[in-house]
Protein backbone atom coordinates (compact mmCIF):
# COMPACT_ATOMS: atom_id res chain seq x y z
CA UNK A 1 2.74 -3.86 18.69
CA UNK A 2 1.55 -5.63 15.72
CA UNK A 3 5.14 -5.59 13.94
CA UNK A 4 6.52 -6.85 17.55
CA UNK A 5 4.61 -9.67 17.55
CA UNK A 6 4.33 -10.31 13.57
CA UNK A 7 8.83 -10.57 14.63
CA UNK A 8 7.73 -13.66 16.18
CA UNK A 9 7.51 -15.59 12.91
CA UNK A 10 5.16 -17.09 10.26
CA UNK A 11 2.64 -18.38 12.99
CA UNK A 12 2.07 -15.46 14.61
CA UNK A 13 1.92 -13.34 11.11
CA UNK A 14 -0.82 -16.06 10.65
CA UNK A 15 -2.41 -15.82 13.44
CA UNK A 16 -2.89 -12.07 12.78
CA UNK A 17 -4.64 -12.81 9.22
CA UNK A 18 -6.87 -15.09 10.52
CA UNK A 19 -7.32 -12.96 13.51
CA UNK A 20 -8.39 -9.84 11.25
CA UNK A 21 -10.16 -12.11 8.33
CA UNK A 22 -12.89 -13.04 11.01
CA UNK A 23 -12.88 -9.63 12.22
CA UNK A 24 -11.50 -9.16 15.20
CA UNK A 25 -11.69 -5.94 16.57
CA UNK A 26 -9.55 -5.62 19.75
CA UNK A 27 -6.28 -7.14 18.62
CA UNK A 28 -4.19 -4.71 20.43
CA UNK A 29 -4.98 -6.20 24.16
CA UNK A 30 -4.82 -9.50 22.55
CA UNK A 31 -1.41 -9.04 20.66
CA UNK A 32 -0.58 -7.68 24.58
CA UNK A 33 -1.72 -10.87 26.18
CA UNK A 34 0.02 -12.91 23.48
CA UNK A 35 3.31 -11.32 24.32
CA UNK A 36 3.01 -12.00 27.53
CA UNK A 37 2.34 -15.68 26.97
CA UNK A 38 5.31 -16.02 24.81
CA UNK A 39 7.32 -14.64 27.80
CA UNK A 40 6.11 -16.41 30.40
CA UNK A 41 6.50 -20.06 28.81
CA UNK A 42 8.86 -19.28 25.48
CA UNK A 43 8.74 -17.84 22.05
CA UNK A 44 9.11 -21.36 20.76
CA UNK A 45 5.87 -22.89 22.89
CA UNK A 46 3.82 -19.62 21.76
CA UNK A 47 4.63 -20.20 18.22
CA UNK A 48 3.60 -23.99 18.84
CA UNK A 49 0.69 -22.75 20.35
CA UNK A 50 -0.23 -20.05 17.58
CA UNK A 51 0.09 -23.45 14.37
CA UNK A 52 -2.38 -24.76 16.44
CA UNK A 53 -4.80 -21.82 16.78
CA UNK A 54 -4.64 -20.96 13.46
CA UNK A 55 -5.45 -25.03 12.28
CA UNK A 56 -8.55 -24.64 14.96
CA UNK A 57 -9.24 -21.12 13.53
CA UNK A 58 -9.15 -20.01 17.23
CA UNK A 59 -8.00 -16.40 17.10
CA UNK A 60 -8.15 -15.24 21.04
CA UNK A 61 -5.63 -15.19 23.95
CA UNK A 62 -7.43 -17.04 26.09
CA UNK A 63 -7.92 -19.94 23.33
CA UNK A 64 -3.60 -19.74 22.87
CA UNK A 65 -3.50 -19.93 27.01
CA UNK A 66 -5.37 -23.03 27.10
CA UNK A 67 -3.57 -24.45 23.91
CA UNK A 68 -0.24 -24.07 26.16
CA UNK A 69 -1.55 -25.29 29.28
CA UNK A 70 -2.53 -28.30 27.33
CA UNK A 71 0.78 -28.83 26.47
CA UNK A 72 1.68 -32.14 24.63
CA UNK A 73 -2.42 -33.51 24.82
CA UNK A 74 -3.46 -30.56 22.35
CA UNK A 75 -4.88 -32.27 19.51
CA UNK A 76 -2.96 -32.05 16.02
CA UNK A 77 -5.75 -31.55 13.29
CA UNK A 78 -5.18 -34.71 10.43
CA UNK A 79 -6.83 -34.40 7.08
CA UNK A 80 -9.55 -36.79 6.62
CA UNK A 81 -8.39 -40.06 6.01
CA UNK A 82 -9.79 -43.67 4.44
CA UNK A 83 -13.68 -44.19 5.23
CA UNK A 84 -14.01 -46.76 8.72
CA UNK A 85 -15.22 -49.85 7.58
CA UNK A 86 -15.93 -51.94 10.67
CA UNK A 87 -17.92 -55.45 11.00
CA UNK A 88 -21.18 -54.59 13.32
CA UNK A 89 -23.23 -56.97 14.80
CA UNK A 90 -26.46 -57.54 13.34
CA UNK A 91 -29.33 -57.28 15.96
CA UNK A 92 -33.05 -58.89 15.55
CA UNK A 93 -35.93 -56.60 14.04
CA UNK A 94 -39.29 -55.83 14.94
CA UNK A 95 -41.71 -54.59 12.76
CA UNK A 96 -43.46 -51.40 13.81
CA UNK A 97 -46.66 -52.99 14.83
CA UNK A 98 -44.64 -54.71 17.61
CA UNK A 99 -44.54 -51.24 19.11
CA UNK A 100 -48.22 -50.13 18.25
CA UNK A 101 -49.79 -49.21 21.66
CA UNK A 102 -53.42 -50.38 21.96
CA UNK A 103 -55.27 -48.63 24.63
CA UNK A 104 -57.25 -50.94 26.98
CA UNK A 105 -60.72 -51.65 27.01
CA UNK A 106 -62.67 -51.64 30.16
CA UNK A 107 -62.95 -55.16 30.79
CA UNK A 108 -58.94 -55.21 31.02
CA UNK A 109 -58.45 -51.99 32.84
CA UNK A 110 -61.02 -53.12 35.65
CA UNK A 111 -59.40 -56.70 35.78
C-alpha cells in the first residue's frame, strides 16, 4: 500500500513523513482513502492536494477531501512578508477616572 501510494510522487512520499513524524497510527485506511481520492478526481489534483496538506501539516484523508473540494479557493501558505504599516486614526482619550463608578448616596438614589 504504502509503496503504491509513495508511486504517486514527492508529495505523497511527503505526506507519508509528515504523516508518521506526528505519529500517525492508522495510515493504512488512510493511504486507502487517499487512493481513492486520487481516483475519483485525478492523480494530478491529489498530488495538488497532498503540497498543500503537507504546507498546513494536515496529515488525514478527510483534511486532503476538503483540500480538493476546495478546489482553486484553498489557500497557498506565503512566507511572512514586510511588517503592515498603515496610517490609523487617532481617537480622543479619557483618563481612567472618567470611568471611575461612584456609588450613589441616598439623597440621589431617593431623588
Amino acid at each position: 500500500m504504502e509503496k503504491r501510494f509513495c508511486a504517486l510522487g514527492e508529495p505523497a512520499e511527503q505526506f507519508l513523513i509528515g504523516a508518521a513524524a506526528i505519529g500517525k497510527t492508522r495510515l493504512s485506511s488512510e493511504l486507502d482513502a487517499l487512493l481513492a481520492l486520487g481516483a475519483a478526481y485525478s492523480d494530478t489534483l491529489l498530488l495538488e492536494a497532498l503540497t498543500g496538506a503537507v504546507a498546513f501539516k494536515r496529515f488525514r484523508a478527510a483534511d486532503v477531501r476538503s483540500i480538493l473540494a476546495t478546489g482553486a479557493a484553498a489557500p497557498t501558505p506565503r512566507p511572512p512578508g514586510d511588517a503592515l504599516i498603515v496610517d490609523l486614526p487617532s481617537a480622543p482619550t479619557r483618563s481612567l477616572q472618567a470611568y471611575k463608578h461612584t456609588p450613589a448616596t441616598d439623597s440621589e438614589a431617593s431623588s
